[in-house]
Protein backbone atom coordinates (compact mmCIF):
# COMPACT_ATOMS: atom_id res chain seq x y z
CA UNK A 1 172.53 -12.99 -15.41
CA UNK A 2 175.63 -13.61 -13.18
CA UNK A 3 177.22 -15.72 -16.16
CA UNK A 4 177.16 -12.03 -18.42
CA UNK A 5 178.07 -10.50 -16.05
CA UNK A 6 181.29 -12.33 -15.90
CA UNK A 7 181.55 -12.40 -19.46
CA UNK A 8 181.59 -8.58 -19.71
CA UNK A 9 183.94 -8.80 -17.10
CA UNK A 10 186.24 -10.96 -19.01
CA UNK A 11 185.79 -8.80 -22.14
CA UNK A 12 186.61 -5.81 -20.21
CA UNK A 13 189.63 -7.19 -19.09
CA UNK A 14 190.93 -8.99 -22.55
CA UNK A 15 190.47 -5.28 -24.16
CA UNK A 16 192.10 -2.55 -21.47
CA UNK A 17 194.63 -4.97 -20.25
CA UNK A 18 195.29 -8.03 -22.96
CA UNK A 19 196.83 -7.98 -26.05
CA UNK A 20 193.99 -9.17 -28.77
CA UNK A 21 191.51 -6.45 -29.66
CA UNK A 22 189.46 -8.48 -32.33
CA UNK A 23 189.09 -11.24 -29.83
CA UNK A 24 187.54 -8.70 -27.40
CA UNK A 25 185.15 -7.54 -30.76
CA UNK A 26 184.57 -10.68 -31.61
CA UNK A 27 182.98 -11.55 -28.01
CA UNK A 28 180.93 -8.28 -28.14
CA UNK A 29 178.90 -9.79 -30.68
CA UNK A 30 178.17 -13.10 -28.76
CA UNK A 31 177.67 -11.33 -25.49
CA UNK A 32 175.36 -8.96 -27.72
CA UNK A 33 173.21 -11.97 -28.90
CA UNK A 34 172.67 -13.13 -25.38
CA UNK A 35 171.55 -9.59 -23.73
CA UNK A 36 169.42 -9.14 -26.34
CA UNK A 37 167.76 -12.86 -26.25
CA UNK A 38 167.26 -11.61 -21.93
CA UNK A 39 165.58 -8.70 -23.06
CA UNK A 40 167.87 -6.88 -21.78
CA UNK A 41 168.15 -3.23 -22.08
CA UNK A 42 170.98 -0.70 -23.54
CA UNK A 43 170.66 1.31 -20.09
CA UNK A 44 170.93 -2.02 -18.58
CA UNK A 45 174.26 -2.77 -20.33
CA UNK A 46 175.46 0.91 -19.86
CA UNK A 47 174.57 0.82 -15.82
CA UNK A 48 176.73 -2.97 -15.54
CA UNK A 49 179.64 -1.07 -17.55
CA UNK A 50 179.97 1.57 -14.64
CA UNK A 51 179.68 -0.98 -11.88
CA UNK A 52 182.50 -3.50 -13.38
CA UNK A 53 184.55 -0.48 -14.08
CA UNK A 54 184.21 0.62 -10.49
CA UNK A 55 184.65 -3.04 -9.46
CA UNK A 56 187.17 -3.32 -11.13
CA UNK A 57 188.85 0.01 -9.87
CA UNK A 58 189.76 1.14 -13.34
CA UNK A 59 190.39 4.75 -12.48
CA UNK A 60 192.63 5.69 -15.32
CA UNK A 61 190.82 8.39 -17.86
CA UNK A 62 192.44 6.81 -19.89
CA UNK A 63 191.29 3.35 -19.62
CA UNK A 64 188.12 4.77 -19.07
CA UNK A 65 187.89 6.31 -22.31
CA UNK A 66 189.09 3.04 -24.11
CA UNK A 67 186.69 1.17 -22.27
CA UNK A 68 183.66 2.89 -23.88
CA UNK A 69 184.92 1.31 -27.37
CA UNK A 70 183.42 -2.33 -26.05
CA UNK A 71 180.79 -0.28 -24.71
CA UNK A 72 179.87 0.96 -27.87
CA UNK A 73 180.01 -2.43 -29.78
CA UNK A 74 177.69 -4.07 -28.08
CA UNK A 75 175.23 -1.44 -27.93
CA UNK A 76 175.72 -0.77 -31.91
CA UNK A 77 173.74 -4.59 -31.36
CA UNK A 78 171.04 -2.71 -29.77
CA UNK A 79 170.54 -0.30 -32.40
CA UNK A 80 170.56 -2.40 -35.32
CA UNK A 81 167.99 -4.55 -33.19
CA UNK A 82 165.34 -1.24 -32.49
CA UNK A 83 165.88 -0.16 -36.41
CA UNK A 84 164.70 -3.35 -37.07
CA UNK A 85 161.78 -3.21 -34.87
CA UNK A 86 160.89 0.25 -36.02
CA UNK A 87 160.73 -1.10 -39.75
CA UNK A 88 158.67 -3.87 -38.87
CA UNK A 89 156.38 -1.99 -36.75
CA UNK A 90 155.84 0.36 -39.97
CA UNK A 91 155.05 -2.14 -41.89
CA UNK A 92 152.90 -3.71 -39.59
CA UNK A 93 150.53 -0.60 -39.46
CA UNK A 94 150.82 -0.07 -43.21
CA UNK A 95 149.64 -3.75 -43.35
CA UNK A 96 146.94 -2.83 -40.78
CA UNK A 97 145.86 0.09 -43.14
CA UNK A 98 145.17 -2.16 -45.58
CA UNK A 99 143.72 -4.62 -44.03
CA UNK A 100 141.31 -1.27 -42.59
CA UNK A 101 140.83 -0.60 -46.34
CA UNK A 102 139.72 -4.56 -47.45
CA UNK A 103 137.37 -4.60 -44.83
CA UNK A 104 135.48 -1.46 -45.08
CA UNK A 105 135.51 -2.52 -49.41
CA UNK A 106 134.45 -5.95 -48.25
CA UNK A 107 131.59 -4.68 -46.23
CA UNK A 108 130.47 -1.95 -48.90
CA UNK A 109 131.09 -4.32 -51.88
CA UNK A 110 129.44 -7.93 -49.97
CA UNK A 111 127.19 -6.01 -48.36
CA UNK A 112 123.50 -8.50 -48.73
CA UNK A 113 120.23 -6.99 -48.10
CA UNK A 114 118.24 -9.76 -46.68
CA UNK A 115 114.29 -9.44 -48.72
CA UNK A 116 110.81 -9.74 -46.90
CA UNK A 117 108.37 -11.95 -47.89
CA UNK A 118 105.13 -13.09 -46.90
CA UNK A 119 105.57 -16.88 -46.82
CA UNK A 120 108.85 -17.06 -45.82
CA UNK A 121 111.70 -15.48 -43.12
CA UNK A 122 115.06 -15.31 -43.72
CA UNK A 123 117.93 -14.80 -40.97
CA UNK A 124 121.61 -14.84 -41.41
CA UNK A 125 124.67 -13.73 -39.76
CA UNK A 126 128.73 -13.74 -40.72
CA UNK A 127 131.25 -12.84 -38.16
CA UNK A 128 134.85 -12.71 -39.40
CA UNK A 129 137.39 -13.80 -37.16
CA UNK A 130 139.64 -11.34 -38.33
CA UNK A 131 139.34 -7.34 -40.13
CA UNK A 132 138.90 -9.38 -43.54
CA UNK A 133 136.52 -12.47 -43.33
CA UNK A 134 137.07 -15.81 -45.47
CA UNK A 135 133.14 -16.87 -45.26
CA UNK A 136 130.27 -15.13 -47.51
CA UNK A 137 126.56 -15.72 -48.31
CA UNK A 138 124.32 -14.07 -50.90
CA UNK A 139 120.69 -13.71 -51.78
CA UNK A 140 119.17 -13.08 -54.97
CA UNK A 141 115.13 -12.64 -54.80
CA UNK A 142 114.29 -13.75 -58.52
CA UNK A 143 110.89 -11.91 -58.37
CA UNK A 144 109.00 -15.13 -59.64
CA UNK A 145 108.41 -17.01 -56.47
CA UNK A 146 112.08 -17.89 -56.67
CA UNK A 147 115.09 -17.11 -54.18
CA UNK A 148 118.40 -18.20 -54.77
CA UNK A 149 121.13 -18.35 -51.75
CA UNK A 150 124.61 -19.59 -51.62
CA UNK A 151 126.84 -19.80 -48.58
CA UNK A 152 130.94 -19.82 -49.46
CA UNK A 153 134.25 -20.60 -47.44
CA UNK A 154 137.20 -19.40 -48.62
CA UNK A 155 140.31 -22.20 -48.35
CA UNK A 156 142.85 -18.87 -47.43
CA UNK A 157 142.58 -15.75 -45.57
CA UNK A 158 142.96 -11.86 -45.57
CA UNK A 159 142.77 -9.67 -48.71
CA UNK A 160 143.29 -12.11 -51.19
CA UNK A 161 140.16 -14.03 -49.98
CA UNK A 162 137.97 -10.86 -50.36
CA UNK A 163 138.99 -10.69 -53.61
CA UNK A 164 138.05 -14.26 -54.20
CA UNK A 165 134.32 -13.37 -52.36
CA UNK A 166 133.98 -10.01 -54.32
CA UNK A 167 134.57 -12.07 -57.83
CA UNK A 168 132.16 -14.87 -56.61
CA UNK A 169 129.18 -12.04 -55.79
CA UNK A 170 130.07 -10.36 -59.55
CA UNK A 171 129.42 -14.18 -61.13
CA UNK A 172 126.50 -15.27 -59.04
CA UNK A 173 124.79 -11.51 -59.53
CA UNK A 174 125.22 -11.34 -62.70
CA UNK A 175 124.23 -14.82 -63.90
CA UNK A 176 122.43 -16.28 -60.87
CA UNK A 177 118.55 -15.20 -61.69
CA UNK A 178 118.35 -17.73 -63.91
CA UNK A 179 120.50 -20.30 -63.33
CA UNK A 180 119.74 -23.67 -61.15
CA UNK A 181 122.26 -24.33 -58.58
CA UNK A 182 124.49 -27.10 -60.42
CA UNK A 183 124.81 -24.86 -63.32
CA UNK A 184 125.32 -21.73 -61.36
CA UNK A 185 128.13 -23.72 -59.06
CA UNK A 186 129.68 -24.52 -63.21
CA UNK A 187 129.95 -21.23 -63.93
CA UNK A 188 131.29 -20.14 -60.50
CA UNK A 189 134.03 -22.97 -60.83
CA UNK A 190 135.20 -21.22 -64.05
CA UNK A 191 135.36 -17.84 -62.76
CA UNK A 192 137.41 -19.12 -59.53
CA UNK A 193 139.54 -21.87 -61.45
CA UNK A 194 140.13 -18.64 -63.90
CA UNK A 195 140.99 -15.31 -61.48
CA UNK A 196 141.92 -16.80 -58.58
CA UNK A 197 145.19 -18.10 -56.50
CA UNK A 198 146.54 -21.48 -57.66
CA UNK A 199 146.27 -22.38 -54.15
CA UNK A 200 142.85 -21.12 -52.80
CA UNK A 201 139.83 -22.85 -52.94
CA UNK A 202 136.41 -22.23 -52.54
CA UNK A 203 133.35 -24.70 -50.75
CA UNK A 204 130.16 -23.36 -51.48
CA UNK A 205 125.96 -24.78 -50.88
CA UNK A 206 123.69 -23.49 -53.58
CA UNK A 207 120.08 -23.05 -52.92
CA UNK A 208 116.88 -22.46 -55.03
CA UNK A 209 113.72 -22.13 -53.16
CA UNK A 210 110.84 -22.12 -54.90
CA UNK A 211 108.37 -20.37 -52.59
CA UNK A 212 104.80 -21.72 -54.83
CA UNK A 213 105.86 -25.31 -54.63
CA UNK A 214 107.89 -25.46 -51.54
CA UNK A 215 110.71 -27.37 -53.38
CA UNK A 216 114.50 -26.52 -52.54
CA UNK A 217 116.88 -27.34 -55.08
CA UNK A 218 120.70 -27.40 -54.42
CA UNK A 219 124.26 -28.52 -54.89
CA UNK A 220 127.19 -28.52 -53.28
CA UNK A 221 130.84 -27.25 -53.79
CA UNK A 222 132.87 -29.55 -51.23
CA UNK A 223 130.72 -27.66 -48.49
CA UNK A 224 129.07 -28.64 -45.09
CA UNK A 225 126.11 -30.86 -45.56
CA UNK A 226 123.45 -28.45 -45.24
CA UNK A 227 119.96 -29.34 -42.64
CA UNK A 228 116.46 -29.47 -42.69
CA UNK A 229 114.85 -29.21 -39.46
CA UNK A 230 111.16 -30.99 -39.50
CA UNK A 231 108.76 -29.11 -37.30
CA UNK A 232 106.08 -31.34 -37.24
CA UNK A 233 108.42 -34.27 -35.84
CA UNK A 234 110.68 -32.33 -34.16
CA UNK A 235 114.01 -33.64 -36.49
CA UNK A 236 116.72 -32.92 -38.50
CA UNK A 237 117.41 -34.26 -42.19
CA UNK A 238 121.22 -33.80 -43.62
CA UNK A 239 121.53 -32.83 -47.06
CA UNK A 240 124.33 -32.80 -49.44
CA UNK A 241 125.45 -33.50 -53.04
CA UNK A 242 128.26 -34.63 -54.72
CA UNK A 243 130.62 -31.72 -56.13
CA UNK A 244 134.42 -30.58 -55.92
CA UNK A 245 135.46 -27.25 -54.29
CA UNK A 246 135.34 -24.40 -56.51
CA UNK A 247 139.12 -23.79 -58.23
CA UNK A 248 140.17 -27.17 -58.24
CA UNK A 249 139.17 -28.60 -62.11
CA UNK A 250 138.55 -26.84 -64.86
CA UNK A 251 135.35 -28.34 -66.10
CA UNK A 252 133.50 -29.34 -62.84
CA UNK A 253 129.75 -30.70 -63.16
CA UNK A 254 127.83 -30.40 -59.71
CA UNK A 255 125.56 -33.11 -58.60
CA UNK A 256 122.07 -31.57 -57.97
CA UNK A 257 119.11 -32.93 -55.89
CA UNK A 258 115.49 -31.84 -54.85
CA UNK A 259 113.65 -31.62 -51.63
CA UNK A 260 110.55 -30.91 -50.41
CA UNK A 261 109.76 -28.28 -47.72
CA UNK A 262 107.19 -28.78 -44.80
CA UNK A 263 105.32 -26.05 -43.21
CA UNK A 264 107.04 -24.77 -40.97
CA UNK A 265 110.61 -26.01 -41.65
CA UNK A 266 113.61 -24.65 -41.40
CA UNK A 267 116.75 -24.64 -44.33
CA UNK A 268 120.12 -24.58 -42.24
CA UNK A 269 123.48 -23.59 -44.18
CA UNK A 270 126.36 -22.84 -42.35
CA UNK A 271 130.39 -22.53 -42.41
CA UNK A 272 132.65 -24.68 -40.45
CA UNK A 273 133.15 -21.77 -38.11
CA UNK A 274 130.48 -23.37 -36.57
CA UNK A 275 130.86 -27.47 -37.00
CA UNK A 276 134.63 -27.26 -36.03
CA UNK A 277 134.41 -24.26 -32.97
CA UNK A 278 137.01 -25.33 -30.12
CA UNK A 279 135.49 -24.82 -26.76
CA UNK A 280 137.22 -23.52 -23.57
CA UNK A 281 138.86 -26.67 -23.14
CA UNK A 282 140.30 -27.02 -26.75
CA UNK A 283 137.47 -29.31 -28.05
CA UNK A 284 135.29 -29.51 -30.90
CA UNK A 285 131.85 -28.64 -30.32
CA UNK A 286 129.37 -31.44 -30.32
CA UNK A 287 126.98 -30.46 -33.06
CA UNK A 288 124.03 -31.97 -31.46
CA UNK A 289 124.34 -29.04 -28.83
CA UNK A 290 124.02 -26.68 -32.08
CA UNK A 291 120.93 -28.43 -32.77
CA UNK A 292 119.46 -28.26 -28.84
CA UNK A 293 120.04 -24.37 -29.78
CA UNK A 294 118.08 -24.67 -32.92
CA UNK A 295 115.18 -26.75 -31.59
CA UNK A 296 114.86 -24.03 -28.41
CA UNK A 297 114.74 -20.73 -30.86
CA UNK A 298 112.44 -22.94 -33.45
CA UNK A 299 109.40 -20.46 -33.10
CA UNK A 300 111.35 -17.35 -32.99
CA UNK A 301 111.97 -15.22 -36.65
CA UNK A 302 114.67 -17.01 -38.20
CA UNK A 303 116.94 -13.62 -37.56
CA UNK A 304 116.76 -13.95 -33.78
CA UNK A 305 117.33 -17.86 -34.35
CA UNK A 306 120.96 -17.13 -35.67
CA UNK A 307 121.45 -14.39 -33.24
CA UNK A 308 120.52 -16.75 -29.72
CA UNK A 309 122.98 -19.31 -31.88
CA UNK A 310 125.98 -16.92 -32.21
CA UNK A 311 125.55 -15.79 -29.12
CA UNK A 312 125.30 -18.87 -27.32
CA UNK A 313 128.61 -20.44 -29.17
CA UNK A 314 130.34 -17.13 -28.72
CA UNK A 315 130.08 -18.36 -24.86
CA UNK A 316 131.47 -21.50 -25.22
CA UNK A 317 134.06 -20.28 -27.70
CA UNK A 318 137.87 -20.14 -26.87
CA UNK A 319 138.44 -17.04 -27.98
CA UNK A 320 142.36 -17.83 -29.39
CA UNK A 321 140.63 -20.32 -31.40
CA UNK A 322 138.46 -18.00 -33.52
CA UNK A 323 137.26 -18.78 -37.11
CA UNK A 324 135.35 -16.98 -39.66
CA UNK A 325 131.42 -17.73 -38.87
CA UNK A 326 128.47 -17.95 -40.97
CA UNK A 327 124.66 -19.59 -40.21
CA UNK A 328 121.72 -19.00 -42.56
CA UNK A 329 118.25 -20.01 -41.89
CA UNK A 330 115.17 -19.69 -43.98
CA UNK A 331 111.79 -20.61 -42.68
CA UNK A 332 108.74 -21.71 -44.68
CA UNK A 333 105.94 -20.23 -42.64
CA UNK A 334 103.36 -20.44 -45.82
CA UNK A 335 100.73 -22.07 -42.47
């Protein structure tokens, strides 16, 4: 502070008393810079005028009135600096309007009722980490002893990637009560690879549960490995299948694969919000402690299973590390 001070000083002195104005202007707009980079403000500037002109003992009205021209220039810094800040603040809270308006469409327009049924419970939660969320899951009772699920992660953020979930809901409502999962993922892949961003992608799991045989079929769009937790020995099975995100080629085919479901068991989908959360410390979450949680709510309705979860890694979440979160459970309680 006590080097601008000098240098006001010495423009002070190069304007009332020297002999080159525009050098005087020309160091306005430096000192200007470096008030402005302090944080320094215009009544700041304005009370250190009146002390080096009273320092200085500059008691000439006329000098006075002269001196005000420097004054003047460098606070002309300060208001193109606050007109700047007002027009980003507006556009900040017309960008926070809309983002207002995605959400409330995204929650009207994604909105998934979760069915009842008697040989089976469903649970599922999705918490965005901002207004607009990037993760999505959908269930489609088929009215046959069928259910078909899907959870998606949007590769992108904000409005664009609602747009991305509300086109993925249109295609897997409108086509998805008949379609097996590797054929439903094909005609997803179109619809992405066709309305969407060049440079957003989609991961999704597809699930059909048949609820008479107890056989899950599914593929997979570049998403997390999916688990089966096995009550009667107390583990977990992974389960994947080979498939490229959704978006990426034009005429994907999706790998699809059969298993068989216990009574009892659990089907675990989730997002990465949950494989990849960073702790207090900045560290990735072992996943095994995600599965401690799982075994310890195992007799509980799936619903309160994915509550105690989310709850339990909201804990040991850094909360300036947030991402968009999604866990879906369905348990086969046919016993």
């Amino acid at each position: 502070m006590d080097d601008l001070v000098n240098k006001y000083r010495e423009i002070l002195k190069l304007y009332l008393y020297g002999d080159d104005a525009d050098k005087a202007f020309d160091w306005c707009q430096s000192f200007s810079e470096e008030v402005i980079e302090m944080d320094t403000s215009p009544e700041e500037i304005v009370s250190l005028h009146i002390d080096l002109l009273e320092d200085m003992e500059v008691e000439d009205g006329a000098l006075v009135k002269k001196s005000l021209d420097i004054l003047q220039e460098v606070i002309i810094s300060f208001g193109f600096t606050y007109r700047d800040y007002k027009s980003m603040m507006n556009k900040l809270k017309i960008h926070d309007k809309e983002m207002d308006v995605a959400s409330s469409l995204q929650e009207t327009m994604l909105k998934t009722e979760i069915p009842t049924f008697e040989t089976m419970e469903i649970g599922a939660i999705s918490v965005p980490a901002r207004k607009v969320s990037g993760d999505y899951f959908n269930i489609i009772d088929h009215k046959d002893g069928m259910l078909s699920f899907a959870v998606a992660d949007v590769i992108g953020k904000g409005i664009p990637a609602a747009i991305a979930m509300s086109m993925i809901k249109f295609g897997m409502d409108s086509y998805g009560y008949s379609q097996l999962p590797s054929d439903s993922l094909k005609k997803l892949n179109r619809v992405v690879e066709k309305n969407v961003n060049q440079n957003m992608f989609v991961t999704m799991f597809y699930g059909l549960y048949d609820h008479n045989t107890n056989l899950l079929y599914y593929s997979s769009a570049g998403h997390e490995p999916a688990l089966i937790y096995r009550y009667e020995t107390d583990e977990f099975e992974e389960i994947d299948s080979k498939g490229i995100v959704l978006g990426v080629k034009e005429h994907a085919r999706y790998e699809q694969k059969e298993i068989e479901i216990g009574d009892n068991d659990m089907i675990i989908v989730f997002t990465d919000g949950v494989t990849e959360l960073r702790k207090h410390d900045d560290t990735f979450i072992d996943f095994e402690d995600v599965k401690d949680m799982l075994r310890e709510a195992k007799d509980h309705h799936p619903q309160d299973i994915v509550q105690y979860v989310y709850e339990s890694l909201m804990r040991m979440q850094n909360p300036n590390k947030k991402d968009d979160l999604t866990l879906f459970i369905l348990k086969n309680n046919k016993n």
